[in-house]
C-alpha atoms as a PDB file:
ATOM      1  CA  UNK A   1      36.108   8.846 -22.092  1.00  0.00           C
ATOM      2  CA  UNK A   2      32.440   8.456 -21.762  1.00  0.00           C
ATOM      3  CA  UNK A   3      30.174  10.765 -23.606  1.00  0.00           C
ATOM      4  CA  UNK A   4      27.350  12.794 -22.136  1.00  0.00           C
ATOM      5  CA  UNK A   5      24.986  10.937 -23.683  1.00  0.00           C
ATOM      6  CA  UNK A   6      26.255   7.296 -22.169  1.00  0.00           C
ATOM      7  CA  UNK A   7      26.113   8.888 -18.523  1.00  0.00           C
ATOM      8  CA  UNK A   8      22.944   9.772 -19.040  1.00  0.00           C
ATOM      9  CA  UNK A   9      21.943   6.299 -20.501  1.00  0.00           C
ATOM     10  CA  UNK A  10      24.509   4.540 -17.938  1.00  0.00           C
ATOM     11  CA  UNK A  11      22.024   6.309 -15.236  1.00  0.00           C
ATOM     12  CA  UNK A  12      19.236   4.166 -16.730  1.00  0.00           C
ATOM     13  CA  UNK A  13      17.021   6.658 -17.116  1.00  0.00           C
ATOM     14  CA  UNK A  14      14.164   3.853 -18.063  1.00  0.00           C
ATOM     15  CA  UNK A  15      14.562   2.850 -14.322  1.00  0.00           C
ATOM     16  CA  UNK A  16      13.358   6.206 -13.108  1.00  0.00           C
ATOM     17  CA  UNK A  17       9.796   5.953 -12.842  1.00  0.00           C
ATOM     18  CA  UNK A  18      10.603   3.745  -9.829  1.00  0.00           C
ATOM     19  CA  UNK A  19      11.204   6.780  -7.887  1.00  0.00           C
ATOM     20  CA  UNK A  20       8.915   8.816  -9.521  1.00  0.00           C
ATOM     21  CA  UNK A  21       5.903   6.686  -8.888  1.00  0.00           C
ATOM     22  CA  UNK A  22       6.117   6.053  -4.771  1.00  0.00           C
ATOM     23  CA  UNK A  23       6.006   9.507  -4.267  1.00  0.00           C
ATOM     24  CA  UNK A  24       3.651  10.179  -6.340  1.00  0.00           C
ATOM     25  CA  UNK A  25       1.494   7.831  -4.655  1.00  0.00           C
ATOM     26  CA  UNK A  26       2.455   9.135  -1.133  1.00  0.00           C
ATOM     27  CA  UNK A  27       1.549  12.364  -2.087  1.00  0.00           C
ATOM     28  CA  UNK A  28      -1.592  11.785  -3.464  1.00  0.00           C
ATOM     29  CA  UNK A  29      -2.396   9.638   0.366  1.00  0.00           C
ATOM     30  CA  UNK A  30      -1.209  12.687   2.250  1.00  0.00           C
ATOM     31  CA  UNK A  31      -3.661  15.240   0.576  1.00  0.00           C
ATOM     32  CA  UNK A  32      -6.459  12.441   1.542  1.00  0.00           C
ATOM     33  CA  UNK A  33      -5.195  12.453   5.267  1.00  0.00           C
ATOM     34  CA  UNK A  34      -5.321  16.558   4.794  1.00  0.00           C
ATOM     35  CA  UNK A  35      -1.677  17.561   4.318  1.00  0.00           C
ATOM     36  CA  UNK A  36      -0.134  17.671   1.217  1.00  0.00           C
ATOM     37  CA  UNK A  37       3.305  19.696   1.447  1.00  0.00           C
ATOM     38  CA  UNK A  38       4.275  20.934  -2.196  1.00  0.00           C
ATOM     39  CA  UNK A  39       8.354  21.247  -0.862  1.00  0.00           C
ATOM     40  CA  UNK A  40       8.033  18.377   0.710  1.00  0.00           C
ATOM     41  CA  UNK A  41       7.246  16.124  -1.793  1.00  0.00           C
ATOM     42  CA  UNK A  42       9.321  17.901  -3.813  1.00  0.00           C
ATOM     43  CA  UNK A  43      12.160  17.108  -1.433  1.00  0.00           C
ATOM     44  CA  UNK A  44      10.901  13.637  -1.472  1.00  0.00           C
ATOM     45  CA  UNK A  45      11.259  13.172  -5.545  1.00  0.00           C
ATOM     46  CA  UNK A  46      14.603  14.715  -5.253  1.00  0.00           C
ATOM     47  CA  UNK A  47      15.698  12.038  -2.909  1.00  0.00           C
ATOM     48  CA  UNK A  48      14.084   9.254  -4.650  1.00  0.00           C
ATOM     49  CA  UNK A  49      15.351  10.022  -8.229  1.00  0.00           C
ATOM     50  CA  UNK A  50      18.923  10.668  -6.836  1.00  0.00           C
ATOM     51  CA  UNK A  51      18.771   7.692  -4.724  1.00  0.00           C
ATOM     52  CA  UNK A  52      17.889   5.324  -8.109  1.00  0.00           C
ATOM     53  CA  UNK A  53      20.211   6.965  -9.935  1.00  0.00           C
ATOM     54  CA  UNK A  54      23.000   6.326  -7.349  1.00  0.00           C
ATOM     55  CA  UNK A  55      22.219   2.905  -6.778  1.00  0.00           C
ATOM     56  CA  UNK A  56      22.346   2.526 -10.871  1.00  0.00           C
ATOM     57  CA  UNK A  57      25.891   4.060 -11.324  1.00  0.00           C
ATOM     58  CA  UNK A  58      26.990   1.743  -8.072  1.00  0.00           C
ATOM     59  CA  UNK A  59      25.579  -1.312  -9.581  1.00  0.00           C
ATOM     60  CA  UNK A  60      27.624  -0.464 -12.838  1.00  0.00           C
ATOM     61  CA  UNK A  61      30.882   0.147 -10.793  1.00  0.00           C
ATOM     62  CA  UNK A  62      30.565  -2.986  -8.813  1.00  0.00           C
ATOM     63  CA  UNK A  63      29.293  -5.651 -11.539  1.00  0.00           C
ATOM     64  CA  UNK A  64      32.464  -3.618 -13.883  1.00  0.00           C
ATOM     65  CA  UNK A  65      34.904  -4.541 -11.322  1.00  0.00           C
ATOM     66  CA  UNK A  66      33.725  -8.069 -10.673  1.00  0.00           C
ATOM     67  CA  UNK A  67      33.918  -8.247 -14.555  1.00  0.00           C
ATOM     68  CA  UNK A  68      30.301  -9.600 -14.669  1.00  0.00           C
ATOM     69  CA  UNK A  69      28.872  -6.872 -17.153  1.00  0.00           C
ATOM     70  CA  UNK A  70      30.925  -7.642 -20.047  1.00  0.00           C
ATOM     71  CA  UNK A  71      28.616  -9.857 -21.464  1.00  0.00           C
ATOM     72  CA  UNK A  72      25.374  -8.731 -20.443  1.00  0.00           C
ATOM     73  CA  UNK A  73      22.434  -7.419 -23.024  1.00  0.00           C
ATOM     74  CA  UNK A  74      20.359  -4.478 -22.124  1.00  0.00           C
ATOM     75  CA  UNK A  75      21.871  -0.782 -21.308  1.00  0.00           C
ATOM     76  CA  UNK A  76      25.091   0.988 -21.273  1.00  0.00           C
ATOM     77  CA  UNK A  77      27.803  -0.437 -18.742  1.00  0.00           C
ATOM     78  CA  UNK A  78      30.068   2.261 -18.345  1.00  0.00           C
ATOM     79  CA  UNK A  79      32.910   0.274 -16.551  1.00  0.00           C
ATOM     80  CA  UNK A  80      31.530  -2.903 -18.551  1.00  0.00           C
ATOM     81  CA  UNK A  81      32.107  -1.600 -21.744  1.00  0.00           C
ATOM     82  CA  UNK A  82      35.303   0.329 -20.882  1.00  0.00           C
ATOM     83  CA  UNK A  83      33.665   3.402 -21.528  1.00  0.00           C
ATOM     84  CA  UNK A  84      34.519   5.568 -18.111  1.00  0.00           C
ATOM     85  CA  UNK A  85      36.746   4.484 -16.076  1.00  0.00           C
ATOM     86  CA  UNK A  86      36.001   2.585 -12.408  1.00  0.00           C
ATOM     87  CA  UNK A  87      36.845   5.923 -10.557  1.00  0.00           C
ATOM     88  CA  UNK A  88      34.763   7.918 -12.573  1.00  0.00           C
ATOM     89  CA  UNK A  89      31.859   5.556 -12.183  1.00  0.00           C
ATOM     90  CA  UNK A  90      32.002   5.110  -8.696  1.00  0.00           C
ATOM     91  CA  UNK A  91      32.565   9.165  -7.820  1.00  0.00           C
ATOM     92  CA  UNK A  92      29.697   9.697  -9.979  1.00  0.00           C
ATOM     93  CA  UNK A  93      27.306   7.077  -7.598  1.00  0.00           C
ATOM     94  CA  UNK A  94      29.007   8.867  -4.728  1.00  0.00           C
ATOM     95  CA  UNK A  95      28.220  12.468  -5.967  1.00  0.00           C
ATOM     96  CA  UNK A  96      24.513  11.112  -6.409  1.00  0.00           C
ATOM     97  CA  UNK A  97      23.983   9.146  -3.339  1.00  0.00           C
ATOM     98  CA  UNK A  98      25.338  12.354  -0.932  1.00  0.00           C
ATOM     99  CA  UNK A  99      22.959  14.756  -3.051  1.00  0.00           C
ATOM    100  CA  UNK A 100      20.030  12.217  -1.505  1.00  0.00           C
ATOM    101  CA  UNK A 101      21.364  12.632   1.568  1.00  0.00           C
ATOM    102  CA  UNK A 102      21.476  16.430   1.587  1.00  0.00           C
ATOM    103  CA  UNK A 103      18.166  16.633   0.005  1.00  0.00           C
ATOM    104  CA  UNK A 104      16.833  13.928   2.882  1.00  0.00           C
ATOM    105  CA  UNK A 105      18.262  15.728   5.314  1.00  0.00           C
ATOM    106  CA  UNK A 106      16.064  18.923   4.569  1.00  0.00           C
ATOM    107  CA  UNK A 107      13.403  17.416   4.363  1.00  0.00           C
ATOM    108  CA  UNK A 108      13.541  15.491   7.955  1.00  0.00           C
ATOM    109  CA  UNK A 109      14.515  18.922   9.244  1.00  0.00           C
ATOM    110  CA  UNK A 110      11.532  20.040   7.408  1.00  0.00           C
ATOM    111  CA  UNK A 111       9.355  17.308   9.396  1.00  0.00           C
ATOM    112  CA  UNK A 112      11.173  17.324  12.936  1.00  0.00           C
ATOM    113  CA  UNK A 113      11.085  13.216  12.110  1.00  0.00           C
ATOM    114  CA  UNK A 114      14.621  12.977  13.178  1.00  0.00           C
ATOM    115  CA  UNK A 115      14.847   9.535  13.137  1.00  0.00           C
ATOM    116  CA  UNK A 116      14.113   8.941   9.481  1.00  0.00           C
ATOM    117  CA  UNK A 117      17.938   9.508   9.436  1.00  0.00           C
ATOM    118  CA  UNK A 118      18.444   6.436  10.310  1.00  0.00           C
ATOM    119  CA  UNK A 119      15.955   5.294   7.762  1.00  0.00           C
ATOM    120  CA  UNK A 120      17.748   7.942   5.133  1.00  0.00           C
ATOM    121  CA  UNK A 121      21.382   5.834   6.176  1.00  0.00           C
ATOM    122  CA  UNK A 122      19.890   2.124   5.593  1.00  0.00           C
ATOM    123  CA  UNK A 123      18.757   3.524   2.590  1.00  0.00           C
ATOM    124  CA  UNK A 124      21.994   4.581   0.899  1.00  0.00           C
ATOM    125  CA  UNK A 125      23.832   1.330   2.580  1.00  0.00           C
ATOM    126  CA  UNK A 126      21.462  -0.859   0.911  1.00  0.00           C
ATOM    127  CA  UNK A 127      21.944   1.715  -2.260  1.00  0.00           C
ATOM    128  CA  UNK A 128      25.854   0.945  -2.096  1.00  0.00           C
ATOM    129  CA  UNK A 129      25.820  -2.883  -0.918  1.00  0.00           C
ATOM    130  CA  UNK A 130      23.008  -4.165  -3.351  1.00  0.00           C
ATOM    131  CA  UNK A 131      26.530  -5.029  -5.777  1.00  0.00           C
ATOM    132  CA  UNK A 132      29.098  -3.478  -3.704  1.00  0.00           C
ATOM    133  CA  UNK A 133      31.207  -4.654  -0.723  1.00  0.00           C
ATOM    134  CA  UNK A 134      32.362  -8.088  -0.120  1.00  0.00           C
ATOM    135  CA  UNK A 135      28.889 -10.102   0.236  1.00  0.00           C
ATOM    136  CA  UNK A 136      26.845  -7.902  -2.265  1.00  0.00           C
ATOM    137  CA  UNK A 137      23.269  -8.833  -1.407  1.00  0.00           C
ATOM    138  CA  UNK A 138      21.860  -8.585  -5.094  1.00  0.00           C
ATOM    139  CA  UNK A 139      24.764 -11.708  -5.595  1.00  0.00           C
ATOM    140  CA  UNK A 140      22.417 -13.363  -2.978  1.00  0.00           C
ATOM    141  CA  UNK A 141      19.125 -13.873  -4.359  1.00  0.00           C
ATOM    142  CA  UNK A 142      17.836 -10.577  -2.169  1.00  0.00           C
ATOM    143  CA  UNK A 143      17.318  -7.276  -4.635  1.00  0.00           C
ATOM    144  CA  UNK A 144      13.327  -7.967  -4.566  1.00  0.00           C
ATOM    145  CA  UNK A 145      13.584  -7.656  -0.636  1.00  0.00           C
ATOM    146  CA  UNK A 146      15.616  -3.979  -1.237  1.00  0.00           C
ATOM    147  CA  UNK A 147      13.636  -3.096  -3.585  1.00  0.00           C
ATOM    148  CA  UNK A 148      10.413  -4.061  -1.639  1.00  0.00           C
ATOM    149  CA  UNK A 149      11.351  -2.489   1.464  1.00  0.00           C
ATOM    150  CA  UNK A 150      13.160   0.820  -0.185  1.00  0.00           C
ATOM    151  CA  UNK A 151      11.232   1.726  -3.415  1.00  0.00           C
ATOM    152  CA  UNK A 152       8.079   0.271  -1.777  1.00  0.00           C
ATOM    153  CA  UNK A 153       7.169   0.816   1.533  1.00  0.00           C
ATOM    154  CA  UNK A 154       9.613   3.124   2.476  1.00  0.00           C
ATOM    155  CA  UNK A 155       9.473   5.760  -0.503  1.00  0.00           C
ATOM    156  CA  UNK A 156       5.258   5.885  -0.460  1.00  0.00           C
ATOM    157  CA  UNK A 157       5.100   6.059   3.568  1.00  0.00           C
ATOM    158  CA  UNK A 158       7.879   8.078   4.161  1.00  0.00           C
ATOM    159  CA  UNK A 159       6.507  10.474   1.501  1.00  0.00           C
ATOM    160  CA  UNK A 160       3.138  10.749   3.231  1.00  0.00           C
ATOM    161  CA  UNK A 161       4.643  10.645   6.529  1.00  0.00           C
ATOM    162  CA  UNK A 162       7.140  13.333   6.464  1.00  0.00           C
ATOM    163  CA  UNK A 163       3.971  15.749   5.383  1.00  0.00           C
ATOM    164  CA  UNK A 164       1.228  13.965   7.278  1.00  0.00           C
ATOM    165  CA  UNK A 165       2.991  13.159  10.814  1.00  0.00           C
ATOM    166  CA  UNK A 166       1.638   9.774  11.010  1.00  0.00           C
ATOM    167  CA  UNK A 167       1.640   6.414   8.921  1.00  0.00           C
ATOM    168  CA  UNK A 168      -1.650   4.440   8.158  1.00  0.00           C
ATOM    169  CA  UNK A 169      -2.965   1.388   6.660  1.00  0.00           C
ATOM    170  CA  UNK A 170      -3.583   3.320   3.809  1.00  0.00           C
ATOM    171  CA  UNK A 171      -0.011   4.162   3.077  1.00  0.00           C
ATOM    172  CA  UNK A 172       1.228   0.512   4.326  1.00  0.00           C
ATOM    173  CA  UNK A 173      -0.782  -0.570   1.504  1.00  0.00           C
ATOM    174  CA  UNK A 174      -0.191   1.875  -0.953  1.00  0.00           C
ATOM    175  CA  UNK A 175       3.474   1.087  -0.723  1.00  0.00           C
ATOM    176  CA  UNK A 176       3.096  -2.609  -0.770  1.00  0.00           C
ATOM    177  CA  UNK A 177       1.227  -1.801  -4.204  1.00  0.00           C
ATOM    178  CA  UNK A 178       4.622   0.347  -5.798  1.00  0.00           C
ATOM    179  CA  UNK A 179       6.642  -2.162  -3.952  1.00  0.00           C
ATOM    180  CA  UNK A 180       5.626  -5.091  -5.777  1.00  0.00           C
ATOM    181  CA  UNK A 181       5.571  -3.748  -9.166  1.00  0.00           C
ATOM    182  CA  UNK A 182       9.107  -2.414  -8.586  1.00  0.00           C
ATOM    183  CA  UNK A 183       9.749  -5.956  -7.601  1.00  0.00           C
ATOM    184  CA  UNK A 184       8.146  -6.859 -11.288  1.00  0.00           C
ATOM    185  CA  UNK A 185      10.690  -4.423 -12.866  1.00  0.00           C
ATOM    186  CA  UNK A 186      13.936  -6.217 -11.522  1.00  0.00           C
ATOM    187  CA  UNK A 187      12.063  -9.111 -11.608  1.00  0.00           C
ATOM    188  CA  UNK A 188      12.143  -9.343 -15.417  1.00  0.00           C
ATOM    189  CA  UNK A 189      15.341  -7.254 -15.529  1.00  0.00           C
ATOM    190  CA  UNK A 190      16.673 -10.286 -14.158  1.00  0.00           C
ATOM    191  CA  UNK A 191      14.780 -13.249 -16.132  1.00  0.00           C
ATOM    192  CA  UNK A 192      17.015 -11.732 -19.117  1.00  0.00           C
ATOM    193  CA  UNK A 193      20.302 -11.440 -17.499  1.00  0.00           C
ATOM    194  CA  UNK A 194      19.691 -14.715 -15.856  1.00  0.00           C
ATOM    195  CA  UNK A 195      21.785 -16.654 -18.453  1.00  0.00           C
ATOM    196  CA  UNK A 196      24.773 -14.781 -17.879  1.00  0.00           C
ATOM    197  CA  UNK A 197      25.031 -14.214 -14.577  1.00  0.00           C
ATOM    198  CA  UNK A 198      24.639 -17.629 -13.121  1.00  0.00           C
ATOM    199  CA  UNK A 199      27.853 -17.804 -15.567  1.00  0.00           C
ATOM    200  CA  UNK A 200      29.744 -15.404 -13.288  1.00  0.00           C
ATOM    201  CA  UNK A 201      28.215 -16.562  -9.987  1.00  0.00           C
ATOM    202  CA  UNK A 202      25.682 -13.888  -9.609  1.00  0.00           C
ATOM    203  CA  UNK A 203      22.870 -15.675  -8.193  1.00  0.00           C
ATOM    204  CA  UNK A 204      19.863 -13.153  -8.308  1.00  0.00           C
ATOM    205  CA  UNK A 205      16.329 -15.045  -7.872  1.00  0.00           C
ATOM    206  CA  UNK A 206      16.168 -15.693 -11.181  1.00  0.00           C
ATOM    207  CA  UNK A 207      18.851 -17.915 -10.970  1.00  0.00           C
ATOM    208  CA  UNK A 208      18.254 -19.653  -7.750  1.00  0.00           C
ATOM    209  CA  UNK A 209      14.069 -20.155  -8.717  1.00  0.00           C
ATOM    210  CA  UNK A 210      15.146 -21.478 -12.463  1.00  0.00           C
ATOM    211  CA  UNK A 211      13.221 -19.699 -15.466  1.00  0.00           C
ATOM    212  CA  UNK A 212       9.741 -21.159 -15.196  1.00  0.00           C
ATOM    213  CA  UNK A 213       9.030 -20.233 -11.764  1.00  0.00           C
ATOM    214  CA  UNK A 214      10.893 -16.831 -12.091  1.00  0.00           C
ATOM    215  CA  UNK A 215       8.630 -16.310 -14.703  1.00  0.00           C
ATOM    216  CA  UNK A 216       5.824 -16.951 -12.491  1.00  0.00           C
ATOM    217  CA  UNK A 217       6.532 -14.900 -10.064  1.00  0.00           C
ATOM    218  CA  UNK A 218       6.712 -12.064 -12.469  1.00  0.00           C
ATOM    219  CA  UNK A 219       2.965 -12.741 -13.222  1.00  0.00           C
ATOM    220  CA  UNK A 220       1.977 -12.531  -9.587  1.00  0.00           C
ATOM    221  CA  UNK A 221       4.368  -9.812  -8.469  1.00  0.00           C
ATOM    222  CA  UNK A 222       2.298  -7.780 -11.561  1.00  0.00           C
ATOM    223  CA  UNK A 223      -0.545  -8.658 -10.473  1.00  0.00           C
ATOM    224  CA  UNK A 224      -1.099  -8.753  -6.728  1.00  0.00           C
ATOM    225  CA  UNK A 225      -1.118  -4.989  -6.772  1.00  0.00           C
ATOM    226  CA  UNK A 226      -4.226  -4.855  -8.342  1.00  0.00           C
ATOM    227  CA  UNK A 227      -6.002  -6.380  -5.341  1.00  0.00           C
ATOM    228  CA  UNK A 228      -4.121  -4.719  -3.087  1.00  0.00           C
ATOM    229  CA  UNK A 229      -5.937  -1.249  -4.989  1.00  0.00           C
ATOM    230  CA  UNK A 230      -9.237  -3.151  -4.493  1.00  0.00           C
ATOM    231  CA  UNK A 231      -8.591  -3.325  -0.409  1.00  0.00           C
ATOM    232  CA  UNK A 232      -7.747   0.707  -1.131  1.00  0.00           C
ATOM    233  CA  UNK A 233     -11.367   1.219  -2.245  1.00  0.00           C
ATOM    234  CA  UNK A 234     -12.032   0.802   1.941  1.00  0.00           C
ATOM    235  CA  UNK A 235     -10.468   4.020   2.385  1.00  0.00           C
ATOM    236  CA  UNK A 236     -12.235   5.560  -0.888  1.00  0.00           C
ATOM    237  CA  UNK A 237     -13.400   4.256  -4.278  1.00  0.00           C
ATOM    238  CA  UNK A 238     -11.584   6.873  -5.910  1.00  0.00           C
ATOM    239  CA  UNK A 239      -8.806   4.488  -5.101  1.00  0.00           C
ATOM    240  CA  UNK A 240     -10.005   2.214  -7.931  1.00  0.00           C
ATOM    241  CA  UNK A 241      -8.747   4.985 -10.455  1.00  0.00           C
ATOM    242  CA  UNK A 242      -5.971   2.443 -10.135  1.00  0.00           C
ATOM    243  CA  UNK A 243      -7.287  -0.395 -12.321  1.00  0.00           C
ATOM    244  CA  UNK A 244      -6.921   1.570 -15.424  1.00  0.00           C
ATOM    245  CA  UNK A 245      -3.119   0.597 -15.779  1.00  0.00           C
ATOM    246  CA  UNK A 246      -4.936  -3.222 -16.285  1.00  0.00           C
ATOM    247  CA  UNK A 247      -4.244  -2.966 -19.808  1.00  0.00           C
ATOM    248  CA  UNK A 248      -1.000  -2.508 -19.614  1.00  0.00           C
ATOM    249  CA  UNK A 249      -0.343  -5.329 -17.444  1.00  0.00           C
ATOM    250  CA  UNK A 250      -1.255  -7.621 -20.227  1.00  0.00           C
ATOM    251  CA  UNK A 251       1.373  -7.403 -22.713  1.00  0.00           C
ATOM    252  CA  UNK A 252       3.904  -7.572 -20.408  1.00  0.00           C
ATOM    253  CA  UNK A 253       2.775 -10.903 -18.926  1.00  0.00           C
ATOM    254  CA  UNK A 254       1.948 -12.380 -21.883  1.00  0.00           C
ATOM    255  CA  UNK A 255       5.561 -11.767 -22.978  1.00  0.00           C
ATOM    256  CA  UNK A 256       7.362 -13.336 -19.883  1.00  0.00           C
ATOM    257  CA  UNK A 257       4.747 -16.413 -19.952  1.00  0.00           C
ATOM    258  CA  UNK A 258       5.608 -16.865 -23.998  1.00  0.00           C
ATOM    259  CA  UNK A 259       9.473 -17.405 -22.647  1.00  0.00           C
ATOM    260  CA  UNK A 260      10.811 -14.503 -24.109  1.00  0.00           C
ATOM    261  CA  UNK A 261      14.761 -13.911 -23.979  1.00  0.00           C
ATOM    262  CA  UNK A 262      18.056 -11.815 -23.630  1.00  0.00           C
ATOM    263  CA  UNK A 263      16.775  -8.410 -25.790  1.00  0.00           C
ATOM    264  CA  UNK A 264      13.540  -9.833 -26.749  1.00  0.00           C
ATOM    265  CA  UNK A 265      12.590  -9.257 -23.380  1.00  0.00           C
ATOM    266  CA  UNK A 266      12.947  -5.040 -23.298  1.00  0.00           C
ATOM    267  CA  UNK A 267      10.051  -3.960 -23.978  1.00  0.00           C
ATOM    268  CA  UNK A 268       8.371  -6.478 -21.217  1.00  0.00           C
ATOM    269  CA  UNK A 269      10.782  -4.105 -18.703  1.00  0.00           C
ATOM    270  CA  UNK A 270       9.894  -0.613 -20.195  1.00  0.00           C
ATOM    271  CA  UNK A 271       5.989  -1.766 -20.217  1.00  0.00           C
ATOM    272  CA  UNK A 272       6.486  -3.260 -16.489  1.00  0.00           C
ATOM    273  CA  UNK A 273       8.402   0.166 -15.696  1.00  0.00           C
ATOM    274  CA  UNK A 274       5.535   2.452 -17.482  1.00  0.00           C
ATOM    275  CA  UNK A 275       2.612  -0.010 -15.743  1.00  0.00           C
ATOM    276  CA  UNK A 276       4.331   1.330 -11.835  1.00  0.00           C
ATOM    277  CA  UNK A 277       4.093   4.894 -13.034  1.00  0.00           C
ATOM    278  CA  UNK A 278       0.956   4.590 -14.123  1.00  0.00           C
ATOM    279  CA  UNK A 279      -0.825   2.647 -11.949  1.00  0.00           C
ATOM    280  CA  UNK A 280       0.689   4.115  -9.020  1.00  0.00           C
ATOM    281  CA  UNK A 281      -0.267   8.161 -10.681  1.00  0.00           C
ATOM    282  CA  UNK A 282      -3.784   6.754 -11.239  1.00  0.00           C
ATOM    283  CA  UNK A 283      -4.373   5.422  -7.885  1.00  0.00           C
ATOM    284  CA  UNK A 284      -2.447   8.679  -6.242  1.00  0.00           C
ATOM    285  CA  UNK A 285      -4.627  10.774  -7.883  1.00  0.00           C
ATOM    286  CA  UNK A 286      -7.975   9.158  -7.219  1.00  0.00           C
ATOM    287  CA  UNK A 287      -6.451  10.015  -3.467  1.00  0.00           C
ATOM    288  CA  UNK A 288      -6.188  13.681  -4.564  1.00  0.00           C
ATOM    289  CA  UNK A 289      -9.848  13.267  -6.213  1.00  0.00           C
ATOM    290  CA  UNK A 290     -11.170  12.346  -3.044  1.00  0.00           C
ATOM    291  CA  UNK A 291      -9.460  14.787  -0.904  1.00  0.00           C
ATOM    292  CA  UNK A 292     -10.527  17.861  -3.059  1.00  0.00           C
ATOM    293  CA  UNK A 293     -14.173  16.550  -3.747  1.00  0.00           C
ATOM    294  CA  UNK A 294     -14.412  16.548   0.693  1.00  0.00           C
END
């Protein structure tokens, strides 16, 4: 039986600042637009931390069943490593995924945006099917696309939108920004695993693009944000608070582009992890700036 401390680490609690960060970001673009809602966006972190954390316990069920986690480097596999049992695993993912939707449900009743339920479903489907189900879509080549879409767009614009009433440019943008570097995060995540699973026929886009132009995309999916903050500065210059996390897009890049491998390769992902959290607090908070110096 599994201790406490390998469910915490089989949550992957390194992975959290990619549901921190969006909302953070959202936040800081609905005080700009005049409406920053402290239960709101509390509701909003709530759903976003439970919803990674579900998705992370469901990955570890799925790839444990399919038998493609036992030889993987990187963190605790709970089914994997024979640690928990499947079950356990998967109630635990369950357990997480309905907390979201209670919490998301509040806070659309909270709104009156009703149909963000809809939105609120796709997202725990996607949560579940990413490595669950009988065509798993992360098998496919499409977790960037999820993560995109779910950890990007939708987690900074729903955020401002459920305490704002209406979605911008601004937060389009803004969610393109934590999309993309939440893209870099799997992204690299998946440059070290890439060896083993195109063993087990887990084709993530790593394996289909090969290792050189994987590792390439990395680079751009780190940087792109950056100009995407630039096109921010349009809305306010306080925006450009954003570029500090520059720095700490280096190492990371310089890593991947040096052909790192298999464990070599960590600290790329918890520097690629702590550059979203950071750049995406920065740039929400030169929002915040600029709303309190109006």
């Amino acid at each position: 039986m599994a201790t406490l401390g390998q469910w915490v680490h089989g949550a992957r609690p390194r992975t959290l600042p990619a549901a921190i960060a969006p909302v953070a970001l959202g936040s800081g673009i609905a005080a700009f637009e005049g409406s920053l809602l402290w239960l709101r966006a509390l509701l909003a972190l709530l759903v976003a931390l439970l919803l990674q954390i579900g998705v992370n316990y469901a990955n570890d069920y799925s790839d444990g069943v399919r038998g493609t986690d036992e030889e993987r480097v990187g963190p605790v596999r709970l089914v994997g490593q024979k640690l928990a049992t499947p079950g356990a695993v998967r109630l635990a993912a369950v357990l997480s995924l309905l907390l979201a939707a209670v919490f998301g449900l509040l806070l659309v009743a909270l709104s009156g945006a009703w149909w963000l339920l809809l939105v609120g479903a796709a997202a725990v489907a996607a949560a579940w099917l990413y490595t669950g189900g009988p065509r798993p879509y992360g098998y496919a080549g499409l977790g960037e696309v999820f993560v995109f879409v779910f950890f990007g767009l939708v987690a900074v614009v729903g955020t401002s939108y459920t305490q704002t009433g209406a979605i911008t440019w601004v937060s389009v943008v803004a969610g393109a920004v934590a999309g993309a570097w939440a893209c870099a995060i799997l992204m690299v995540n998946n440059i070290r695993d890439a060896p083993g699973d195109s063993l087990v026929g887990k084709h993530t886009l790593a394996v289909r693009l090969g290792d050189t132009a994987s590792r390439w995309l990395f680079v751009v999916t780190i940087w792109f944000p950056f100009a995407l903050i630039i096109a921010l500065a349009f809305a306010t210059l306080w925006a450009l608070a954003g570029l500090a996390a520059i720095p700490v897009a280096i190492g990371p890049s310089i890593l991947v582009l040096n052909r790192a491998q298999g464990p070599a390769l960590i600290p790329g992902i918890m520097a690629t992890s702590m550059l979203l959290l950071l750049g995406c607090v920065a740039t929400g908070a030169g929002f915040l700036i600029a709303a309190l110096a109006n």
